[in-house]
Every structure is written in structure tokens, then in C-alpha cells.
N, C-alpha and C. Protein backbone atom coordinates (compact mmCIF):
# COMPACT_ATOMS: atom_id res chain seq x y z
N UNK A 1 -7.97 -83.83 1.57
CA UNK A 1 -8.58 -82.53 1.68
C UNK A 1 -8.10 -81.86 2.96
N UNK A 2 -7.72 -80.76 2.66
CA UNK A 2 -7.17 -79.79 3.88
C UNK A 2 -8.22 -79.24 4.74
N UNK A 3 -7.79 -78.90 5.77
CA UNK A 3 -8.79 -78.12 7.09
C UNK A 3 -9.29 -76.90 6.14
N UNK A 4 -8.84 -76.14 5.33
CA UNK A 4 -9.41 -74.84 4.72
C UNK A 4 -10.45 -75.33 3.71
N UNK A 5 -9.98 -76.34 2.72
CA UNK A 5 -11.24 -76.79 2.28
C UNK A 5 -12.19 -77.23 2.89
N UNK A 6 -12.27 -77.59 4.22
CA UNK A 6 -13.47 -78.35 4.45
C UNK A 6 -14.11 -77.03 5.51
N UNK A 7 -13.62 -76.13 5.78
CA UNK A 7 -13.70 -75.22 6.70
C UNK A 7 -14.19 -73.63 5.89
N UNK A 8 -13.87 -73.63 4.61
CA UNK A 8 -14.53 -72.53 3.80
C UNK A 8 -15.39 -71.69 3.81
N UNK A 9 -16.73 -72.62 4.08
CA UNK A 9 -17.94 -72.02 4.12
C UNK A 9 -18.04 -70.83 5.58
N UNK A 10 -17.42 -71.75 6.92
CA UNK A 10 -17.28 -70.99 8.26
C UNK A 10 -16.39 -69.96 8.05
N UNK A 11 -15.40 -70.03 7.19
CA UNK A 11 -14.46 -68.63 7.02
C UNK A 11 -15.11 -67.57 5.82
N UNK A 12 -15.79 -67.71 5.44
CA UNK A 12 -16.21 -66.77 4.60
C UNK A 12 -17.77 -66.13 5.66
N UNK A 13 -18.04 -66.90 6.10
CA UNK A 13 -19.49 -66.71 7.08
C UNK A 13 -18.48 -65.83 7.84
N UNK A 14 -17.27 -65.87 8.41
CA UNK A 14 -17.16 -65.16 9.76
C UNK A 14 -15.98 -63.68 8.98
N UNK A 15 -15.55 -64.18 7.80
CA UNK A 15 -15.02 -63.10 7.47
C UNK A 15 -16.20 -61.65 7.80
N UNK A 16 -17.67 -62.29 6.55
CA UNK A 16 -18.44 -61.76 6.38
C UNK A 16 -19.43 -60.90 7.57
N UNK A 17 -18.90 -61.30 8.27
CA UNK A 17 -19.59 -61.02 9.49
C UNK A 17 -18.79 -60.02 10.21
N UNK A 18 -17.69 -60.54 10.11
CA UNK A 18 -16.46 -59.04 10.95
C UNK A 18 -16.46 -57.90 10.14
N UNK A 19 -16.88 -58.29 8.92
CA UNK A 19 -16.54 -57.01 8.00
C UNK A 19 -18.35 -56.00 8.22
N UNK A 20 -19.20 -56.91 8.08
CA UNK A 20 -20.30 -56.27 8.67
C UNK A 20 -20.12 -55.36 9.90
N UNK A 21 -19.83 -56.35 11.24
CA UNK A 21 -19.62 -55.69 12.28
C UNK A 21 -18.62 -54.19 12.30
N UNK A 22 -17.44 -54.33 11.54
CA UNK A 22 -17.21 -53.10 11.22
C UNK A 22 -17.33 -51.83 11.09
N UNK A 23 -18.31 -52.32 9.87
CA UNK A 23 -18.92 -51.19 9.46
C UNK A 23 -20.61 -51.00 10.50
N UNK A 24 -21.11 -51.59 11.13
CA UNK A 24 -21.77 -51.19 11.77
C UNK A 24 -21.45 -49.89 12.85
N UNK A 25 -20.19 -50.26 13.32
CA UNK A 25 -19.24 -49.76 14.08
C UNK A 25 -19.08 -48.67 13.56
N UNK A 26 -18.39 -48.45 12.88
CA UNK A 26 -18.13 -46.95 11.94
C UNK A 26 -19.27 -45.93 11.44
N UNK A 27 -20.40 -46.82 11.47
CA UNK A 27 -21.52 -46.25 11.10
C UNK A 27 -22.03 -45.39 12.18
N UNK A 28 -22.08 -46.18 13.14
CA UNK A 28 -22.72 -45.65 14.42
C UNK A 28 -21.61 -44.85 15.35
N UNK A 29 -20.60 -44.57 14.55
CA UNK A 29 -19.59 -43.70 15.64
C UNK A 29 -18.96 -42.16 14.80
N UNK A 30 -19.35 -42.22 13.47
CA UNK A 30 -18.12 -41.61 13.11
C UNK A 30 -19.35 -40.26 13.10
N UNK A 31 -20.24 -40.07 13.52
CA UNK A 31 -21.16 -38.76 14.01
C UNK A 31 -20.57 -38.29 15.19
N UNK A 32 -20.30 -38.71 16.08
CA UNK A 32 -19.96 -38.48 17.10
C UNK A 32 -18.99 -37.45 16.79
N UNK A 33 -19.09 -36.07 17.75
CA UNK A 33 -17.81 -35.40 17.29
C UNK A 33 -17.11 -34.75 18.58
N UNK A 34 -15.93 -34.65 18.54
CA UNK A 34 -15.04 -34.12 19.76
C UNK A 34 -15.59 -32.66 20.40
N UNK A 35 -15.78 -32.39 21.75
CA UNK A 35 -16.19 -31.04 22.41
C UNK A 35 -14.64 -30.46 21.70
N UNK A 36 -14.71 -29.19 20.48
CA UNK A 36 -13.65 -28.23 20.33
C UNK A 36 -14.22 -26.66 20.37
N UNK A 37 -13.82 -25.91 20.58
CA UNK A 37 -14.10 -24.72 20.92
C UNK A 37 -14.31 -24.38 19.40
N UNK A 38 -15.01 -23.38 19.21
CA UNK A 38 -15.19 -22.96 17.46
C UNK A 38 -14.65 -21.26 17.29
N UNK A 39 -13.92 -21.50 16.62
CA UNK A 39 -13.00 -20.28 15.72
C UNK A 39 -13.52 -19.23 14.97
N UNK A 40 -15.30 -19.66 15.12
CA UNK A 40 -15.85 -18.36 14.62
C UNK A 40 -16.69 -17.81 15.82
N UNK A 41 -17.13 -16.41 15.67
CA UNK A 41 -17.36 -15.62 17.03
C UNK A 41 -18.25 -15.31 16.00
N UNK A 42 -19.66 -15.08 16.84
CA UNK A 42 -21.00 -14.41 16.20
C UNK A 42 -21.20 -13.59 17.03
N UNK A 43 -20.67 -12.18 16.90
CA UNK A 43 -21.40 -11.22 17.73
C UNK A 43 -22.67 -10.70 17.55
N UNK A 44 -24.00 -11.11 16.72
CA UNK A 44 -25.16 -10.61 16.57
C UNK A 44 -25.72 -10.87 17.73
N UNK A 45 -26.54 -9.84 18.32
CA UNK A 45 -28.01 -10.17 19.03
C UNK A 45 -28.66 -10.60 18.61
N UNK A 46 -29.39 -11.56 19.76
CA UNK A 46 -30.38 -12.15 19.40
C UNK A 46 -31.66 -11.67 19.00
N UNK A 47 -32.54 -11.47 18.20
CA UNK A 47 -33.60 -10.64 17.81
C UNK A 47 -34.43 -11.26 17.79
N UNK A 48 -35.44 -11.68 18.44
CA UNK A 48 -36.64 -12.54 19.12
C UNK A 48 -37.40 -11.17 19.31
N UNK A 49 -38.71 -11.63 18.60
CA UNK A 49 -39.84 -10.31 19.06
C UNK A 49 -40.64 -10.47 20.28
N UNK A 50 -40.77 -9.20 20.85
CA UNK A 50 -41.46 -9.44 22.06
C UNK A 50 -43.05 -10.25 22.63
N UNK A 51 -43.79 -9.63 21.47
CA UNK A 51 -44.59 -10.46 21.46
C UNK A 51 -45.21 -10.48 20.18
N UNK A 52 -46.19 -11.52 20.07
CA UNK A 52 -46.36 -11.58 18.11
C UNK A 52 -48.03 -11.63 18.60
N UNK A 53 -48.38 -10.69 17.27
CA UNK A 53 -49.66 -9.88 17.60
C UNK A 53 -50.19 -11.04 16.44
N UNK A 54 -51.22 -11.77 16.20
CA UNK A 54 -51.95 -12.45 15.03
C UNK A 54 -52.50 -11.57 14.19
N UNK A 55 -53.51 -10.14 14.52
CA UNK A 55 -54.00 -8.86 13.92
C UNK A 55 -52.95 -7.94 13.49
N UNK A 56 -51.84 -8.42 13.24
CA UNK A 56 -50.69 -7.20 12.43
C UNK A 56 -50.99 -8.19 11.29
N UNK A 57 -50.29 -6.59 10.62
CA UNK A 57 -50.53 -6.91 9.18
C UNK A 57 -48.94 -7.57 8.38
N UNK A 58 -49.32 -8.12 7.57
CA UNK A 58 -47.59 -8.48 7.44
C UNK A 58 -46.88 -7.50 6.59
N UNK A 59 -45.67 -6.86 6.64
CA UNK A 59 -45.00 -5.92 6.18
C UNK A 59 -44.42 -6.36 4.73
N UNK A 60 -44.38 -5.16 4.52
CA UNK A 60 -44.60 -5.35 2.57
C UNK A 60 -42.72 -5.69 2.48
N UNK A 61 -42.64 -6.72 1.73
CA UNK A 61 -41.25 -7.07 1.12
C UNK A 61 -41.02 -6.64 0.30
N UNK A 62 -39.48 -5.88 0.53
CA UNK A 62 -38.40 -5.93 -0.36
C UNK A 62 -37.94 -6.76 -1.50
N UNK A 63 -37.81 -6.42 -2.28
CA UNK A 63 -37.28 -6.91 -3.03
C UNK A 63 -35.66 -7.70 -2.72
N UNK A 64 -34.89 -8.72 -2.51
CA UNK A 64 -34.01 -9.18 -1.99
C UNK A 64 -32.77 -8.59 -2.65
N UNK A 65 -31.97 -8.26 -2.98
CA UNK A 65 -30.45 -7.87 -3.29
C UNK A 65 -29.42 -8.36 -2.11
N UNK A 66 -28.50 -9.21 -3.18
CA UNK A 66 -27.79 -9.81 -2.47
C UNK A 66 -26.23 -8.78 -2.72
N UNK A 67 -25.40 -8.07 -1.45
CA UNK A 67 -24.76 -7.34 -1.49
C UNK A 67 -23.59 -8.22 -1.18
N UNK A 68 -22.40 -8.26 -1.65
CA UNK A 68 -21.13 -8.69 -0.94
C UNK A 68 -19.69 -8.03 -1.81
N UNK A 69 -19.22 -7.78 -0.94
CA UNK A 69 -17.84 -7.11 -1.37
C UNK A 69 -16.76 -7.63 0.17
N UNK A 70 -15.70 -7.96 -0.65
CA UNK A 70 -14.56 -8.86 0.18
C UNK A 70 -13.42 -7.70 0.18
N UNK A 71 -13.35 -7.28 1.06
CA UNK A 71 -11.98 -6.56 1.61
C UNK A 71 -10.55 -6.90 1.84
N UNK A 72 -9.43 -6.88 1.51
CA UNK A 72 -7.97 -7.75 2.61
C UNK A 72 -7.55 -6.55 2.43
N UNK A 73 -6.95 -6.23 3.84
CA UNK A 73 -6.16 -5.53 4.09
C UNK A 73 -5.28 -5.53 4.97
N UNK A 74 -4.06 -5.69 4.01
CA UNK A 74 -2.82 -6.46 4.77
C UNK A 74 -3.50 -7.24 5.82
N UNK A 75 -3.50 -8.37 4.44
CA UNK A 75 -4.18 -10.21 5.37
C UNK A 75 -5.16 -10.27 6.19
N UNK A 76 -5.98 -9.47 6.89
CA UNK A 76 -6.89 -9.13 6.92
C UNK A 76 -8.34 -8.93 6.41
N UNK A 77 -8.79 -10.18 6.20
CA UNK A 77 -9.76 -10.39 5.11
C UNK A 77 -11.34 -9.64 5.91
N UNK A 78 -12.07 -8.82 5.12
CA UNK A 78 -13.48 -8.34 6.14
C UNK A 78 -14.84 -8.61 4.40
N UNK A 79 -15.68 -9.36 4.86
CA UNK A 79 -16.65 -9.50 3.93
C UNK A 79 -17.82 -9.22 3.94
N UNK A 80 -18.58 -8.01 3.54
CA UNK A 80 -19.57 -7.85 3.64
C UNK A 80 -20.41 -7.93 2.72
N UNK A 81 -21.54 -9.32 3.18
CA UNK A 81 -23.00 -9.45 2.93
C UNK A 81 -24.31 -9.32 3.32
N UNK A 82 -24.88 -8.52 2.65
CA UNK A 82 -26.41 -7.97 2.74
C UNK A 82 -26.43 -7.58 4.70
N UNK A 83 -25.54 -6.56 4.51
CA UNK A 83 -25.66 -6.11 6.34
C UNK A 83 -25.06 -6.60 7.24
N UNK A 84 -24.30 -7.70 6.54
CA UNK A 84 -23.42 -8.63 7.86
C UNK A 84 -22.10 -8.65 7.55
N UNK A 85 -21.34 -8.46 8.60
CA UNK A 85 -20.04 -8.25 8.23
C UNK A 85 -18.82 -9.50 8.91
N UNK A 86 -18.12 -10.52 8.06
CA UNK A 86 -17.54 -11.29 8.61
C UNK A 86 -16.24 -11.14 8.44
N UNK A 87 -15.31 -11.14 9.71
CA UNK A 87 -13.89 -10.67 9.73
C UNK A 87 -13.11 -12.26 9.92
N UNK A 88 -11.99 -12.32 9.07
CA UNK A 88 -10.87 -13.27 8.99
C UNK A 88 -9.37 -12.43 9.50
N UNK A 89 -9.30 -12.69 10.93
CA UNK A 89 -8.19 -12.24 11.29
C UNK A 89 -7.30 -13.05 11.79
N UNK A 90 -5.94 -13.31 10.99
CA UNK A 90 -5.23 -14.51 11.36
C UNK A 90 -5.69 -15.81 12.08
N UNK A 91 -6.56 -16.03 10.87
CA UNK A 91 -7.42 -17.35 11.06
C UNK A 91 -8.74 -17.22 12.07
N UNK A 92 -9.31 -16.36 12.59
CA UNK A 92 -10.08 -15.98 13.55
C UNK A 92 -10.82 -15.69 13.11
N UNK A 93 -12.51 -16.58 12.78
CA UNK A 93 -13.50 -15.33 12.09
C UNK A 93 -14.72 -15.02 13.18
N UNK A 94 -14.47 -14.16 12.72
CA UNK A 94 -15.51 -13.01 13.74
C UNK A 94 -16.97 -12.37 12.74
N UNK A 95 -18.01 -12.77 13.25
CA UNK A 95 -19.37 -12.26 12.19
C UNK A 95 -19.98 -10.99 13.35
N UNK A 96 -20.76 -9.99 11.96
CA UNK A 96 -21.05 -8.97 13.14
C UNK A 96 -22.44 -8.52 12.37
N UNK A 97 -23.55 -8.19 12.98
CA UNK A 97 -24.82 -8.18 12.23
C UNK A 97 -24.32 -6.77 12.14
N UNK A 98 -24.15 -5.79 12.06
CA UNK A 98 -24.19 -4.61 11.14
C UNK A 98 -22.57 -3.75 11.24
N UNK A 99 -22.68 -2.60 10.70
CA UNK A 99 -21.61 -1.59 10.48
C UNK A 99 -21.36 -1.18 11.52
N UNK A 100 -22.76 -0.96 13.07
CA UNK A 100 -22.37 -0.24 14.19
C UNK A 100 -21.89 -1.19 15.06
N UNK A 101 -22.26 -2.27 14.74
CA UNK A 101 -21.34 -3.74 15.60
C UNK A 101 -19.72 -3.77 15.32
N UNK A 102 -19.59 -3.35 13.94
CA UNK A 102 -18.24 -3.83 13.41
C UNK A 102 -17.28 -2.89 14.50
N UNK A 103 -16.17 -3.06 14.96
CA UNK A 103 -15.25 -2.02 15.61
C UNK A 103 -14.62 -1.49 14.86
N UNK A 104 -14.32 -0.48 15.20
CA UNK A 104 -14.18 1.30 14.63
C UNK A 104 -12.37 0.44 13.67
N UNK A 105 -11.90 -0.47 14.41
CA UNK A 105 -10.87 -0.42 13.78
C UNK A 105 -10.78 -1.22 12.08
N UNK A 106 -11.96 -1.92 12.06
CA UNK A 106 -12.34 -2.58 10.63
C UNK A 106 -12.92 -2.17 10.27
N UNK A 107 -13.76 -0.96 10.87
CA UNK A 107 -13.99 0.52 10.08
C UNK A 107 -13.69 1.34 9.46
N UNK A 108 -12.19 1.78 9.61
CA UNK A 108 -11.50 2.29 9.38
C UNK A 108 -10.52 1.74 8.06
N UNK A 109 -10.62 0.26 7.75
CA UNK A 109 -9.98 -0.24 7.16
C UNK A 109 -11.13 0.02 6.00
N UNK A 110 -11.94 -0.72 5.65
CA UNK A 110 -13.29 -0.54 5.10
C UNK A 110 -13.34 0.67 4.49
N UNK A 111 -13.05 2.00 4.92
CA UNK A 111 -13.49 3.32 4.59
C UNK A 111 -12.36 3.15 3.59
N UNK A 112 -11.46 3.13 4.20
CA UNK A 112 -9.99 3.39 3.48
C UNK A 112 -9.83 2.41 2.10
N UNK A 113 -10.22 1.49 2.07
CA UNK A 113 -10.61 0.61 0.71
C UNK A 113 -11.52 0.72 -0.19
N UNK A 114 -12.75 1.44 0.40
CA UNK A 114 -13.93 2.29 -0.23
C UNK A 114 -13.47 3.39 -0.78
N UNK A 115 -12.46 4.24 -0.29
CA UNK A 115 -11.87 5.53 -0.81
C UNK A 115 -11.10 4.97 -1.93
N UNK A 116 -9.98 4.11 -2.14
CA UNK A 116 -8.87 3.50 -2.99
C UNK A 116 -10.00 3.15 -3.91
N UNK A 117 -11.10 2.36 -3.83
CA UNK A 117 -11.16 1.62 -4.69
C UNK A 117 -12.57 2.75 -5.66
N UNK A 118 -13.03 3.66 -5.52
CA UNK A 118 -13.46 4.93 -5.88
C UNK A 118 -12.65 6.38 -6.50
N UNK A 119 -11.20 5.52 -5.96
CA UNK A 119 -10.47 7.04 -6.46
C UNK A 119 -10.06 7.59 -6.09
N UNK A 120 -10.56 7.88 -4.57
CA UNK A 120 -9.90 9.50 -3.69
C UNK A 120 -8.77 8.54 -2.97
N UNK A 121 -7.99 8.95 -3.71
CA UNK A 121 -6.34 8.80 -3.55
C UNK A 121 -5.91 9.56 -3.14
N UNK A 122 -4.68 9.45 -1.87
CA UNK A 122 -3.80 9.93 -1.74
C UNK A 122 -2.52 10.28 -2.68
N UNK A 123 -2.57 11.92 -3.01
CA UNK A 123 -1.03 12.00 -3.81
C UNK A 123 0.36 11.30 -3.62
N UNK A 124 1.42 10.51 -4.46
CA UNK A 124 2.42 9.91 -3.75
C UNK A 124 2.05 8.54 -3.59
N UNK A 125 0.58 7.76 -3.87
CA UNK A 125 1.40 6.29 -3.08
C UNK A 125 0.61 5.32 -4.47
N UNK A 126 1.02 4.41 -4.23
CA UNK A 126 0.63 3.29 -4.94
C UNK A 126 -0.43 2.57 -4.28
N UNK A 127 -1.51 2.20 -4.93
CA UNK A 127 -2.51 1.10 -4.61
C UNK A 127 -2.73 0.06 -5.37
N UNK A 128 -3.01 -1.15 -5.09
CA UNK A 128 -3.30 -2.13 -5.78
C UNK A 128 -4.49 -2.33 -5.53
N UNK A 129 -5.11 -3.41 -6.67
CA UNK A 129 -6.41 -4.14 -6.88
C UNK A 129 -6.37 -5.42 -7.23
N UNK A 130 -6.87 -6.44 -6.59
CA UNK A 130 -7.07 -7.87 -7.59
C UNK A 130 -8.43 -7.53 -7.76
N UNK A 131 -8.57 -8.19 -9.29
CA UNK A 131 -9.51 -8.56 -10.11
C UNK A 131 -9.47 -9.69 -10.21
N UNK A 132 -10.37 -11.03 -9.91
CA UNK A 132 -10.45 -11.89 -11.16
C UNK A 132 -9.10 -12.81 -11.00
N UNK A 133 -8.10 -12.29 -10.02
CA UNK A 133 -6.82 -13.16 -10.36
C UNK A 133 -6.09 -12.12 -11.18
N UNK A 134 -6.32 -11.08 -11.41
CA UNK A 134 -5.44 -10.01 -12.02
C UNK A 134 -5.11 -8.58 -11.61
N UNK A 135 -3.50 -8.72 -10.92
CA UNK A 135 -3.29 -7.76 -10.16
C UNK A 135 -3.22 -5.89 -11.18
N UNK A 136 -3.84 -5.06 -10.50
CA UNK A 136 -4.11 -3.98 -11.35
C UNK A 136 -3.04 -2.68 -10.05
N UNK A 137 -2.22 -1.98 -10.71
CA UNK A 137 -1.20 -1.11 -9.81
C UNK A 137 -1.66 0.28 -10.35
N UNK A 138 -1.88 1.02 -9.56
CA UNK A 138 -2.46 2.67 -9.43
C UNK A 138 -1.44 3.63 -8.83
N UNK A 139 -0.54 4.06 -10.25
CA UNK A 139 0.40 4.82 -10.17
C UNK A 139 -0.09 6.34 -9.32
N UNK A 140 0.81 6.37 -8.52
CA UNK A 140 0.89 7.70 -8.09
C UNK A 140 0.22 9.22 -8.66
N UNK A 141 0.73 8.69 -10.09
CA UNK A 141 0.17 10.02 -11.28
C UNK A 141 -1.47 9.67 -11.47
N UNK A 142 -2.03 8.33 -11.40
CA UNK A 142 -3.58 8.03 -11.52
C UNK A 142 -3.15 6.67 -12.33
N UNK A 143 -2.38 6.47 -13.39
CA UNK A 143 -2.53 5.58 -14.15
C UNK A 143 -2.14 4.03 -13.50
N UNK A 144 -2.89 3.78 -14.42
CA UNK A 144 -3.28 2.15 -13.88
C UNK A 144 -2.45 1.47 -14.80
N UNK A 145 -1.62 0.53 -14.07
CA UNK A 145 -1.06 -1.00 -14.88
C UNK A 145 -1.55 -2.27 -14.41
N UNK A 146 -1.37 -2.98 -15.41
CA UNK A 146 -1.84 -5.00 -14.90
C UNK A 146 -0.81 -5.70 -15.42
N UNK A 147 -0.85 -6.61 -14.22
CA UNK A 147 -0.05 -7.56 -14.23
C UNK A 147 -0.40 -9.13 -13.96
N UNK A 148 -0.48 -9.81 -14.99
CA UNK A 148 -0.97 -10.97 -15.02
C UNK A 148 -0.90 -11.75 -13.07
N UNK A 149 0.51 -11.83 -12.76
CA UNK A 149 1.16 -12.25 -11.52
C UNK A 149 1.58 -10.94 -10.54
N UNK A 150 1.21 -11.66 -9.32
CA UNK A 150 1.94 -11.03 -8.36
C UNK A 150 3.56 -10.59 -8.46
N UNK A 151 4.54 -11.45 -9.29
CA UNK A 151 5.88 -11.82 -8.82
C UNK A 151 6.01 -10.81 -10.23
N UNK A 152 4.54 -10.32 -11.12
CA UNK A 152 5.45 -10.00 -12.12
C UNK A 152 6.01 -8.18 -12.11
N UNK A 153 4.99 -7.51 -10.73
CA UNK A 153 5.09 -6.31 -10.37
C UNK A 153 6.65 -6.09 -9.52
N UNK A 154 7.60 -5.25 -10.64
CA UNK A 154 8.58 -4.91 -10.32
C UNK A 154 8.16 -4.58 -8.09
N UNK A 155 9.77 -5.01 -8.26
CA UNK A 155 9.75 -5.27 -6.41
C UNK A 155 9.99 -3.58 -6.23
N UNK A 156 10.29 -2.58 -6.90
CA UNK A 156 10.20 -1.30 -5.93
C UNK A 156 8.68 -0.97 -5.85
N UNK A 157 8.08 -1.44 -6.73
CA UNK A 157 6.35 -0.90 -6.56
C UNK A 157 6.13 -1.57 -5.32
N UNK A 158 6.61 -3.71 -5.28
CA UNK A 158 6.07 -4.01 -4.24
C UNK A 158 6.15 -3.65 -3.25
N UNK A 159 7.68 -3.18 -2.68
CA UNK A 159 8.08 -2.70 -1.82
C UNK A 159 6.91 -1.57 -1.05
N UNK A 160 6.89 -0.21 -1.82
CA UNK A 160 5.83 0.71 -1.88
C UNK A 160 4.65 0.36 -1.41
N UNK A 161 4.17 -0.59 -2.36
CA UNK A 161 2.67 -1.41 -1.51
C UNK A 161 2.76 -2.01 -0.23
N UNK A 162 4.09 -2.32 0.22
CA UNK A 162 3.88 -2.86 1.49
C UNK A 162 4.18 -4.30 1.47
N UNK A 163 4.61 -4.79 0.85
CA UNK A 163 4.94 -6.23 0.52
C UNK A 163 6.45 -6.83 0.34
């Protein structure tokens, strides 16, 4: 009989045991997380009431509506939900509790996508829309084409759009 046969029981006891210890190890570490700076910016104020009266009455609720509409403009992603506005700028997101927080310059983008996507067009240019995964092109004259793909909109339109 060999040293492993007679030694079995102690190698399976100590396997069993390192593999425990292991995972004890992993258990108790992998929370732990590195000091990294964070890539999103919350510009809201803080809104803490001054003082809280027990004799107020509580204010009658709204009904909730959940608002969101997603903007890109040229890569420039801006999303606004129910009053809050969160900007994706070359990987940078920036949250802003309202419209007078937002800066005038993603304001400006905003208006201009609100106008396109309502109609009041400029004579002369092309606009696009995704839907759904389905690119929609807004001829100059008003009329609208779709195109399953991006790659499938002839390149002088893309050109035109900016692409």
C-alpha cells in the first residue's frame, strides 16, 4: 500500500479545507471596492425642507406620468425623464434636476429636435429619425422615406445628414 492510500482521508480533509478557506476569502473581499472617481455628475440641489410643520396638511397628489424622450444629437445623447434631464457626452453623464439647470447649449439642441421632430423644418435640408431600429429620412420637399438600415440610406443623403 502506497503513502496516498494510506494518507487519503488527510488529503481530502485538507483539500477540503483550502477550498473552504478560499472561498471564505473571496467572500469577504470581493465587496470591497477601489476609491474611483464616478463619471456621472449630479448637478441637482439638494432640497431638504426647512422645517417640517406636523399641523400641515398633506398636499393633494398628482397623478404620476412617467415622461421620457431620448435625444442624440450628433452622439450626443440628452434624456429626459419626468423633469430630469441626463446628458451622455462622450461618455460623460451629467444629470440635471430641471430645464433651467440644463445649459443653454443642450438647450438649444433639445429645441432644435423638438422643432424636426414636430415639423417646423427648415427648407433645403434633410432630417432623420430612428424609430424602433428603423431609420425614417425627411426629404427636403416634406416626404418621408424608411430604411430598414443605416448603410441602406444612399451616401449623398448621408453625407447631407452629416454622417
Amino acid at each position: 500500500m502506497g503513502w496516498i492510500a494510506r494518507h487519503f482521508d488527510y488529503l481530502i480533509f485538507a483539500a477540503l479545507a483550502l477550498s473552504g478557506l478560499s472561498y471564505l476569502y473571496i467572500l469577504l473581499t470581493r465587496n470591497r471596492r477601489q476609491d474611483s472617481k464616478s463619471i456621472v455628475q449630479y448637478n441637482i440641489p439638494s432640497e431638504e425642507p426647512a422645517s417640517f410643520d406636523p399641523n400641515e396638511k398633506p398636499k393633494k397628489k398628482e397623478p404620476k406620468v412617467n415622461v421620457l424622450e431620448v435625444f442624440d444629437y450628433n452622439g450626443i445623447k440628452i434624456m429626459h425623464e419626468n423633469g430630469m434631464y441626463t446628458v451622455n457626452h462622450a461618455g460623460e453623464i451629467q444629470v440635471y434636476g430641471s430645464w433651467q439647470e440644463l445649459p443653454s447649449r443642450y438647450q438649444a439642441m433639445v429645441k432644435e429636435m423638438d422643432k424636426s421632430s414636430i415639423g417646423q423644418k427648415k427648407k433645403g435640408n434633410y432630417y432623420m429619425e430612428v424609430l424602433n431600429g428603423t431609420y425614417y429620412v425627411i426629404f427636403p420637399d416634406g416626404k418621408k422615406h424608411k430604411y430598414p438600415k443605416f448603410e441602406d440610406i444612399p451616401e449623398k443623403i448621408r453625407k447631407a445628414l452629416g454622417y
